[in-house]
Protein backbone atom coordinates (compact mmCIF):
# COMPACT_ATOMS: atom_id res chain seq x y z
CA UNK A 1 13.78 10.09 29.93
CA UNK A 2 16.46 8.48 27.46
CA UNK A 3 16.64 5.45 29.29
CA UNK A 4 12.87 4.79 30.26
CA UNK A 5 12.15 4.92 26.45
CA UNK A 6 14.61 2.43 24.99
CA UNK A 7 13.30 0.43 28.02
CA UNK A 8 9.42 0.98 26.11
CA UNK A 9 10.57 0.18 23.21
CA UNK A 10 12.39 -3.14 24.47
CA UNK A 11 8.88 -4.54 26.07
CA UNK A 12 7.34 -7.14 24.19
CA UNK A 13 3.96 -5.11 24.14
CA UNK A 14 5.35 -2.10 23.00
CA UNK A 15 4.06 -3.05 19.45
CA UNK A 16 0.44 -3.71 20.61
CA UNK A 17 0.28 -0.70 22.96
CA UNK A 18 1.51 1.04 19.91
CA UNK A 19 -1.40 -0.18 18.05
CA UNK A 20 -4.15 0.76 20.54
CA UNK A 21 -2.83 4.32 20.64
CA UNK A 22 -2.70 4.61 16.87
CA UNK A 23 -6.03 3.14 16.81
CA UNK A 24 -7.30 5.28 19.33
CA UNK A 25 -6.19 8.33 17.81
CA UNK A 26 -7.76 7.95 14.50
CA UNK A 27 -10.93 7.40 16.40
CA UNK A 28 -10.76 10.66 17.69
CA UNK A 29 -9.65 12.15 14.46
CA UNK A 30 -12.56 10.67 12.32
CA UNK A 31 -14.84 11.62 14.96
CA UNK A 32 -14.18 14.92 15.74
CA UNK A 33 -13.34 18.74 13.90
CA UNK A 34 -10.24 17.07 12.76
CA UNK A 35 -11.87 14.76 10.11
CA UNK A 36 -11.42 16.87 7.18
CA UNK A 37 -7.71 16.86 7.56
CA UNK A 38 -7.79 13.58 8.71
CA UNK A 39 -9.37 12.38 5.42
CA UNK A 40 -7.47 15.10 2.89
CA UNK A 41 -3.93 13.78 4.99
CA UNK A 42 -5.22 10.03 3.74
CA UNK A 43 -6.11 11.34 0.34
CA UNK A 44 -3.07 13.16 -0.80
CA UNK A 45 -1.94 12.43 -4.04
CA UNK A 46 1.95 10.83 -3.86
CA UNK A 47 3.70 11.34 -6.80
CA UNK A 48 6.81 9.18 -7.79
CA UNK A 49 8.06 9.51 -11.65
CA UNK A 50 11.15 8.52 -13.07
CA UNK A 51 11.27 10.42 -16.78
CA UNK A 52 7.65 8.99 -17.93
CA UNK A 53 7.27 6.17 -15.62
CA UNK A 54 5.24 7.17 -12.88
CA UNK A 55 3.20 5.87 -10.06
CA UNK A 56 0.34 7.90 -8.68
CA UNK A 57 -1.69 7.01 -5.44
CA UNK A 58 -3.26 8.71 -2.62
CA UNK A 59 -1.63 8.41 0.69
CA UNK A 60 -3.87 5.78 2.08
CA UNK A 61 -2.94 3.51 -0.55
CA UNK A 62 0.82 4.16 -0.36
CA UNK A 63 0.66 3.10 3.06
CA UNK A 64 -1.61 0.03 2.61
CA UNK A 65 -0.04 -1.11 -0.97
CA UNK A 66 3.51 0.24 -0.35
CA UNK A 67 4.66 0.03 3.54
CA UNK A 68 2.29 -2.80 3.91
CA UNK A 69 4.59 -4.79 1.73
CA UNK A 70 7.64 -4.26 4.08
CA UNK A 71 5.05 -6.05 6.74
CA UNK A 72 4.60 -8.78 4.57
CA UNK A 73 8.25 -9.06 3.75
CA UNK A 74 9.33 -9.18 7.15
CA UNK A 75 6.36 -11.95 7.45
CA UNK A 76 8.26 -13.97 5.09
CA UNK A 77 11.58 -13.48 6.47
CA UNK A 78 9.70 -14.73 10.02
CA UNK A 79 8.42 -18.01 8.11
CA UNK A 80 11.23 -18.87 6.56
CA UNK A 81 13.60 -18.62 9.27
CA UNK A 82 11.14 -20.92 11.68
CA UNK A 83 10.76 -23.53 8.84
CA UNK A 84 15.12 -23.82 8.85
CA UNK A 85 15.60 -23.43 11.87
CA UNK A 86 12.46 -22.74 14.31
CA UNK A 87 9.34 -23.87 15.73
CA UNK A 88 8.02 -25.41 12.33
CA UNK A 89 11.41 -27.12 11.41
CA UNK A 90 9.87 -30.43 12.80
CA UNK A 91 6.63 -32.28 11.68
CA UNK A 92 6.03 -32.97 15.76
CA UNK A 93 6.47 -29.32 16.38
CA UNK A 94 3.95 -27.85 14.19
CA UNK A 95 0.76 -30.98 13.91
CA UNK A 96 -1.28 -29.18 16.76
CA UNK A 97 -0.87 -25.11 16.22
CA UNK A 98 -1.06 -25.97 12.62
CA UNK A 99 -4.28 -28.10 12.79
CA UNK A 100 -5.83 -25.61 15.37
CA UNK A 101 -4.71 -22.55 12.79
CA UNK A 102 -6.76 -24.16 10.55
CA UNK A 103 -9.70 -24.30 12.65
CA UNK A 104 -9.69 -20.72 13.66
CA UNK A 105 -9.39 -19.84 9.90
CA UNK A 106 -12.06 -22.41 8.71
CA UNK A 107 -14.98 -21.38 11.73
CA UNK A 108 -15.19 -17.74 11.31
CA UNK A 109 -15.08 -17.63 7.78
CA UNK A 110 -18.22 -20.39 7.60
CA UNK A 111 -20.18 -17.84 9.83
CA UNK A 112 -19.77 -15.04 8.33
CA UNK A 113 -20.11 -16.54 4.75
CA UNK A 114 -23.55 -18.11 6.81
CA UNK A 115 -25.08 -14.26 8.17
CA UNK A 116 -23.91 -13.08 4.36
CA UNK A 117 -24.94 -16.11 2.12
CA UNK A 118 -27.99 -13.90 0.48
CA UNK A 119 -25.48 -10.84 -0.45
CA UNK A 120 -23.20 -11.87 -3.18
CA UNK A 121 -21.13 -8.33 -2.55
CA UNK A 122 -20.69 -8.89 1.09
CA UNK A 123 -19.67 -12.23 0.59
CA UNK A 124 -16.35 -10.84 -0.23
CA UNK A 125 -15.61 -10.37 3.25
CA UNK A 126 -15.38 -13.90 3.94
CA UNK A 127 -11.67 -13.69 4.81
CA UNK A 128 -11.85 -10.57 7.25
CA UNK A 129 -12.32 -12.36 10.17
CA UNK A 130 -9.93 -15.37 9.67
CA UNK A 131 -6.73 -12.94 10.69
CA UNK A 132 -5.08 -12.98 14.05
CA UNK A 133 -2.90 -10.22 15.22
CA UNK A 134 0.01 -11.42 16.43
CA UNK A 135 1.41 -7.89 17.90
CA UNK A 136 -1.75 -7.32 20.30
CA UNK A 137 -1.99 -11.05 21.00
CA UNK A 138 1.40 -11.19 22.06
CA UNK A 139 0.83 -7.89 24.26
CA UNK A 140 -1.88 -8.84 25.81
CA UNK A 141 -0.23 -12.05 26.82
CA UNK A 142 2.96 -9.86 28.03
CA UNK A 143 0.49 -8.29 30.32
CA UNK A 144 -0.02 -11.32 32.54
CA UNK A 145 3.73 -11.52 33.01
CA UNK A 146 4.89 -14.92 34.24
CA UNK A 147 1.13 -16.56 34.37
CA UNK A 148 1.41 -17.34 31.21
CA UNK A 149 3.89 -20.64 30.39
CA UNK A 150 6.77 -20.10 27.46
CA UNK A 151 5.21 -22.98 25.85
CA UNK A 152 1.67 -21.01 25.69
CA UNK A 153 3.17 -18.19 24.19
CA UNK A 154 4.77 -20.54 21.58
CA UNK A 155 1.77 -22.30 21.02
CA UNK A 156 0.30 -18.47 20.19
CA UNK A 157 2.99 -17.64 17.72
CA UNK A 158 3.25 -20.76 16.07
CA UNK A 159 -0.73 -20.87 15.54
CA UNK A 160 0.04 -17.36 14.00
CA UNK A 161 2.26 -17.89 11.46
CA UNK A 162 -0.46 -20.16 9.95
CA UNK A 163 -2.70 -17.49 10.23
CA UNK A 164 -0.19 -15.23 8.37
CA UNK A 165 0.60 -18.32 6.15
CA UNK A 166 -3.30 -18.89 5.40
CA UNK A 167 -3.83 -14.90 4.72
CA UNK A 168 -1.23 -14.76 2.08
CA UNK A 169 -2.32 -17.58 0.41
CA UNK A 170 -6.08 -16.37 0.45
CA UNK A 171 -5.04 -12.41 -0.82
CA UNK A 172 -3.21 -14.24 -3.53
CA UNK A 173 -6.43 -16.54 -4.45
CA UNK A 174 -9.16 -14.39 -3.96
CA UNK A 175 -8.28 -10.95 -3.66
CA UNK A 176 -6.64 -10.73 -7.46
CA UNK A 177 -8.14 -8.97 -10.26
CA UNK A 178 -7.81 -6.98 -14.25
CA UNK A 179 -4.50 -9.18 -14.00
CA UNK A 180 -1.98 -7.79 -16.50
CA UNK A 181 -0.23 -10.69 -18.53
CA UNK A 182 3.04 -8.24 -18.98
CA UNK A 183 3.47 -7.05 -15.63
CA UNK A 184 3.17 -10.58 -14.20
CA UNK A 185 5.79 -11.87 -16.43
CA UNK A 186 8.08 -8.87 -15.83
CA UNK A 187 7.74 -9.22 -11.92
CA UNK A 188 8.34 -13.37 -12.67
CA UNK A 189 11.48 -12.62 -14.28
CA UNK A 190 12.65 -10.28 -11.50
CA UNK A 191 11.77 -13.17 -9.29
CA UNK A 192 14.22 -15.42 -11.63
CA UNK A 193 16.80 -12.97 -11.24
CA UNK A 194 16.65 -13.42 -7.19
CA UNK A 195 16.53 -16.89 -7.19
CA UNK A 196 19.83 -16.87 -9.72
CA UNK A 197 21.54 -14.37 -7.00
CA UNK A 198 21.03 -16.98 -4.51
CA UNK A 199 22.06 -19.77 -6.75
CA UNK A 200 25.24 -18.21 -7.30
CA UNK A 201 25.86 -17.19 -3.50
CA UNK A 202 25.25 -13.45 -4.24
CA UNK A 203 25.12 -12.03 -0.09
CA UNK A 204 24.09 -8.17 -1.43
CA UNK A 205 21.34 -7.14 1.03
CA UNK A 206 21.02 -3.77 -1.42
CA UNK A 207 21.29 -6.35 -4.68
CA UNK A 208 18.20 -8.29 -3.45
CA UNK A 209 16.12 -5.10 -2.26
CA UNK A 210 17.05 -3.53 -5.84
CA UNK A 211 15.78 -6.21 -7.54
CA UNK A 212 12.80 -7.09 -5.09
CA UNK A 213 11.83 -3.10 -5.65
CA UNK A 214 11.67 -3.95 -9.76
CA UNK A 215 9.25 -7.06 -8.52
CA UNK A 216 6.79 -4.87 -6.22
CA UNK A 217 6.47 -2.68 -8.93
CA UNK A 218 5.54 -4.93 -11.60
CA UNK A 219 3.28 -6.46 -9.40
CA UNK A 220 1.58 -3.03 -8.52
CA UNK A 221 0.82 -2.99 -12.32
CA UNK A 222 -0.17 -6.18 -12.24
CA UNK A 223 -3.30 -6.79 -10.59
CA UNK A 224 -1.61 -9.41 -8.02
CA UNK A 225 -1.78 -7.41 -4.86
CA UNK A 226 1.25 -5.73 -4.47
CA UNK A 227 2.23 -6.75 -0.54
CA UNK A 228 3.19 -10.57 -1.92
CA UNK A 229 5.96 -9.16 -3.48
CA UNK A 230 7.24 -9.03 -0.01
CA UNK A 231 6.66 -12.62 0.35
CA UNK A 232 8.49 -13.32 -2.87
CA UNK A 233 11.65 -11.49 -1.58
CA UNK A 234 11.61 -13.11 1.39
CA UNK A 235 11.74 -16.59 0.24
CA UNK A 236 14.68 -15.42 -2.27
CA UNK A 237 16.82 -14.11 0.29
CA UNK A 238 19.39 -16.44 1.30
CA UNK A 239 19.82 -17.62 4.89
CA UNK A 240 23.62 -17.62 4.87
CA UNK A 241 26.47 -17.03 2.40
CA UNK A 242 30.01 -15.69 1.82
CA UNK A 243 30.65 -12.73 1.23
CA UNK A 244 33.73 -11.55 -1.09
CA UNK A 245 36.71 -11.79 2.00
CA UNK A 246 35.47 -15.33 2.61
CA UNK A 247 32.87 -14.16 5.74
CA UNK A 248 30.33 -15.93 6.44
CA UNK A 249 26.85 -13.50 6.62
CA UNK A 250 23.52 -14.19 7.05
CA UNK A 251 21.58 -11.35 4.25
CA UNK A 252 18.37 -13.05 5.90
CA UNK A 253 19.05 -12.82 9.70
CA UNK A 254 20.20 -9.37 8.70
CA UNK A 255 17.11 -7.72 6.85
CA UNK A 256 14.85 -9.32 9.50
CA UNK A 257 16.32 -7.48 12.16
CA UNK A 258 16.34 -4.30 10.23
CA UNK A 259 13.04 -4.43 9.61
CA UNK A 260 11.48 -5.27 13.02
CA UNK A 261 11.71 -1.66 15.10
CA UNK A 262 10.46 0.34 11.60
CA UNK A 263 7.36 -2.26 11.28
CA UNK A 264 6.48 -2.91 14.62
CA UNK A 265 6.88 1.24 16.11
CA UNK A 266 6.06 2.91 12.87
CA UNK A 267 4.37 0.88 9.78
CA UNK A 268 1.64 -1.05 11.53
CA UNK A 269 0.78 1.78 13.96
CA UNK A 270 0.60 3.99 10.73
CA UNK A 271 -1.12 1.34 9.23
CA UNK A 272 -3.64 1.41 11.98
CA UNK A 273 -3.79 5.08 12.07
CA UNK A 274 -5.06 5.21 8.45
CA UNK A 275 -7.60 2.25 7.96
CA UNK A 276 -9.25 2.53 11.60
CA UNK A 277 -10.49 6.14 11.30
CA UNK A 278 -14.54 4.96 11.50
CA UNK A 279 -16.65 7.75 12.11
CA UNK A 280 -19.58 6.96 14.84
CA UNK A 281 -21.84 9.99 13.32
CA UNK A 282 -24.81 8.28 12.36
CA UNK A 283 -23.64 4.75 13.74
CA UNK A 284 -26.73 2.92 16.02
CA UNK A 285 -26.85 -0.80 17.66
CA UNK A 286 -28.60 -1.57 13.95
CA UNK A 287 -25.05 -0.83 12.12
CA UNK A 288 -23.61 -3.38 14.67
CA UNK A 289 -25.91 -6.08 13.70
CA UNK A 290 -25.89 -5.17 10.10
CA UNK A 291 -24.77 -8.42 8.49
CA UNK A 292 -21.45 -7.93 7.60
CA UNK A 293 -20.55 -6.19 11.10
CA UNK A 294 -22.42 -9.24 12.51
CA UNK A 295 -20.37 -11.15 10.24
CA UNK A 296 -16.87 -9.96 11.41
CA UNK A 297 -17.83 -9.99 14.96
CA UNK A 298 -19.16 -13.16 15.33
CA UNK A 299 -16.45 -14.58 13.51
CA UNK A 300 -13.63 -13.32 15.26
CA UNK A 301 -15.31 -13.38 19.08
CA UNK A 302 -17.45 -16.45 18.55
CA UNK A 303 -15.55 -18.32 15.60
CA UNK A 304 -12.25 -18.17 16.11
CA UNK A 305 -12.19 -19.70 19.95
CA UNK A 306 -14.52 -22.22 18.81
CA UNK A 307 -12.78 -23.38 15.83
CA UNK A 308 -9.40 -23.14 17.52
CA UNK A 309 -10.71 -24.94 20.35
CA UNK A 310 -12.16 -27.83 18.66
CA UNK A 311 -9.45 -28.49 15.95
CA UNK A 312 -6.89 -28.52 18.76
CA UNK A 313 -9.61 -30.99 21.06
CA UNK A 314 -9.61 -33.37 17.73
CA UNK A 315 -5.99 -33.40 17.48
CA UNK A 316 -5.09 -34.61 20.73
CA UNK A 317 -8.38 -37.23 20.79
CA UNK A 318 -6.57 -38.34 17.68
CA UNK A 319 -2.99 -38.66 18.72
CA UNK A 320 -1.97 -36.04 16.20
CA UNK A 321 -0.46 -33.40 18.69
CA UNK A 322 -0.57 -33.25 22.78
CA UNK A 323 -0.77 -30.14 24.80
CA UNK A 324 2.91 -28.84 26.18
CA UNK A 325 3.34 -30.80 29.58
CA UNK A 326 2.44 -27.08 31.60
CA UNK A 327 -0.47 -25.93 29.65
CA UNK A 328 -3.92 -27.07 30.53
CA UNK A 329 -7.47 -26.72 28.27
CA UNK A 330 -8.50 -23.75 30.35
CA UNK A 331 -5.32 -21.75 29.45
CA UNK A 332 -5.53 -22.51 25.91
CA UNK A 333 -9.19 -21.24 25.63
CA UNK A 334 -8.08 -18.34 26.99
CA UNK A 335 -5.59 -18.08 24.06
CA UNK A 336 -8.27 -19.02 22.04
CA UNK A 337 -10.58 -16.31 22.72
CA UNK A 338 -7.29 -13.83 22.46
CA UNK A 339 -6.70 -15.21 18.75
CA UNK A 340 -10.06 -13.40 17.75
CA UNK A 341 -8.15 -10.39 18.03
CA UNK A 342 -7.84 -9.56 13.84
CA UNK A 343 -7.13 -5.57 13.79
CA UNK A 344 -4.71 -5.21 11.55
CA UNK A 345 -4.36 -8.18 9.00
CA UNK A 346 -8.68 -8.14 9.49
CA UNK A 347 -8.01 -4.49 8.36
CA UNK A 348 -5.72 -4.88 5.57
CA UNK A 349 -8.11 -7.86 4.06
CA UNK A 350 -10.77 -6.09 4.35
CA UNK A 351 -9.68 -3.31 2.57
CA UNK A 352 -9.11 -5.25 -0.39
CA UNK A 353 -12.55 -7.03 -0.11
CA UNK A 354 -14.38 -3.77 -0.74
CA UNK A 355 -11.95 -1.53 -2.14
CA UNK A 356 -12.57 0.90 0.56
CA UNK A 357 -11.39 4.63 -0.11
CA UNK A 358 -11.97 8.03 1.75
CA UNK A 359 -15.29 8.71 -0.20
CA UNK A 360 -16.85 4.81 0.18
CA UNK A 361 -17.01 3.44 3.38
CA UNK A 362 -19.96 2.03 2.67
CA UNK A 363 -19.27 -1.37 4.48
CA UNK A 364 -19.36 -1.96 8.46
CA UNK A 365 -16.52 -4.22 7.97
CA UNK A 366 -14.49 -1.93 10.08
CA UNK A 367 -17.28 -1.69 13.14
CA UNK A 368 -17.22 -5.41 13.46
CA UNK A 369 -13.29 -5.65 13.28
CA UNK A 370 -13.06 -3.21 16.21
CA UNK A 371 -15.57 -4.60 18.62
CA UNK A 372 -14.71 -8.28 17.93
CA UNK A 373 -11.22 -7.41 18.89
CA UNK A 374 -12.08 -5.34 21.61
CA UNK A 375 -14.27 -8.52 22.80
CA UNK A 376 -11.87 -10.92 22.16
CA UNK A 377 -8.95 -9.00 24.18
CA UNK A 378 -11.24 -8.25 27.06
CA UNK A 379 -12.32 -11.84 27.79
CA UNK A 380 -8.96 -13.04 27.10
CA UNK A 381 -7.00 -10.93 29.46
CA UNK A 382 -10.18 -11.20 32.05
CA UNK A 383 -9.92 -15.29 31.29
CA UNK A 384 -6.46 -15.92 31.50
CA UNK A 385 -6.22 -13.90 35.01
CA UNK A 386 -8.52 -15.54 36.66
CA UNK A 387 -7.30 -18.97 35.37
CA UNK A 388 -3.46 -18.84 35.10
CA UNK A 389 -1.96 -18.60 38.38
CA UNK A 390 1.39 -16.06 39.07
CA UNK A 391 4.31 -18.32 39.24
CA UNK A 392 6.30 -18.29 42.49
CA UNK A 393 10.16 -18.43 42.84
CA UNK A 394 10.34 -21.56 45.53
CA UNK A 395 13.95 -19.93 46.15
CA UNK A 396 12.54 -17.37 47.89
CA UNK A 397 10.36 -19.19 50.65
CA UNK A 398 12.61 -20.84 54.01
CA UNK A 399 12.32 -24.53 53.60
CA UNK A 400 10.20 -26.39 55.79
């Protein structure tokens, strides 16, 4: 038993299987005679005080505020470390994911803003379907096994990082509000205070987590959303450095790799677990061509492989970027149509475009976010199946 689930836990899907289960499960929870503690687990008040300092939210928003920013630290770790020393550490590497990043951000978010230009409120939304989700991408491109070329899958991440690069920037830009002049100042000083400790060669994992701790805080009380402090961490950490006997250690390397099993098996599947509890009672085919679910569909099945697909088309017409030597166009739409898949950064923006809670729900932003991934990782897998052949070990076969 031991053996078979370290094995799990080693696949390269495990994250997005993880992720369909958790989703699954608060399906069944929101629609059945376990909704009421379904909804009063999310709503529990969490208490944490130190003498009259004290920071009171209900479990759902401990989870997306709090654990969320661990995500979004690890994010940041993940950028960082491919702009030193990864796939965006040259120009030549980056032109064509990059450019085609842009696309799939640019597409869906003009349709949906398009189906919601006469409704100023759901115009918030704009952003929802502009996230990729790198975890069930990935999986469902582990699921084809060795049809799928290295340099597609690299293509995939690369375009993702955008994606994740393009989200923080928008959740800092739009999704910011009641900002509080005192708490921004105190979270920019703790912010000095990590960029001093890397100035000075300071290797502490625990000194840059204290501090970093002061900084999510701060921007809790802010108004800035509280997850980019785990972005601001991240880019403070230092990549390498001595430590007091002269060692050389690596406090980013280090914290990335801590991170990875808790937010990959537990904090996005608990993520998921909380924010894709939609109850069907009530729900018709008129709730999923309400505009905003019409919105967030179309702009995650329909926008994102069109906009990837033609930003990447202009970029090799222009000589900006090629395709890798073994991928052809059919193979990247498929990957395409599998970037519509937005669960759980589609999620997390979308709870912060309408404030959702236990009691308002109001919004079909989460109906739309479902069945445009579910769309865009059927058609993808189906796609890529029928177009990307297994490859076969020549070894194998007598020579004739």
């Amino acid at each position: 038993m031991i053996p078979g689930i370290k094995a799990f836990f080693k696949l390269e899907a495990a994250s997005g299987i993880l992720l369909i289960l958790a989703a699954i499960l608060a399906l069944i929870a929101a629609n059945s005679s376990l909704k009421i503690y379904y909804d009063q687990l999310l709503s529990v008040d969490v208490v944490v005080a130190v003498g009259s300092f004290s920071i009171a939210k209900p479990l759902l928003l401990w989870i997306n505020d709090g654990l969320m920013a661990l995500f979004f630290l690890m994010v940041g770790l993940e950028l960082k470390r491919e702009v030193l020393v990864g796939e965006l550490n040259q120009l030549s590497k980056i032109a064509l994911p990059g450019i085609a990043a842009i696309g799939g951000m640019l597409v869906p978010a003009l349709i949906y803003a398009f189906i919601n230009r006469h409704d100023a409120y759901a115009l918030h939304g704009w952003a929802i379907p502009t996230a990729t989700d790198i975890a069930f991408a990935l999986g469902i491109l582990s699921l084809l096994g060795s049809r799928i070329p290295v340099s597609l899958k690299v293509f995939l991440v690369s375009l993702a990082i955008f994606d994740d690069i393009g989200a923080i920037i928008i959740i800092a830009l739009f999704y910011t509000d009641n900002l509080s002049l005192t708490a921004i100042i105190s979270a920019g000083i703790g912010i000095g205070v990590m960029v001093l400790m890397n100035r000075q060669g300071v290797v502490s994992k625990a000194a840059y987590l204290f501090v970093g701790l002061v900084v999510w805080v701060s921007l809790l009380k802010s108004g800035v959303h509280a997850t980019l402090a785990g972005v601001a961490i991240a880019l403070c950490i230092p990549f390498r450095g001595l430590d007091s006997e002269g060692k050389v250690q690596s406090p980013m390397h280090d914290i990335e790799k801590d991170l990875h099993s808790p937010v990959a098996f537990a904090i996005l599947p608990l993520f998921a677990f909380a924010n894709a509890g939609l109850s069907l009672s009530g729900l018709s085919i008129n709730d999923v061509f309400s505009p905003v679910s019409l919105g967030i569909l179309l702009g995650l099945f329909v926008g994102k492989q069109l906009g990837v697909m033609l930003f990447t088309w202009l970029a090799v017409k222009l000589r900006i970027g090629k395709l890798p030597d073994d991928v052809n166009w059919a193979q990247l739409y498929g990957v395409a149509v599998i970037c519509g898949i937005g669960f759980t950064m589609s999620l997390f923006i979308g709870s912060l475009a309408f404030e959702q809670t236990i009691e308002n729900q109001a919004m079909n932003d989460r109906l739309g976010i479902l069945v445009g991934s579910f769309l865009s990782a059927l058609l993808g897998y189906v796609w890529l199946r029928y177009v990307a052949k297994p490859k076969v070990d020549v070894g194998s076969h007598d020579q004739v």
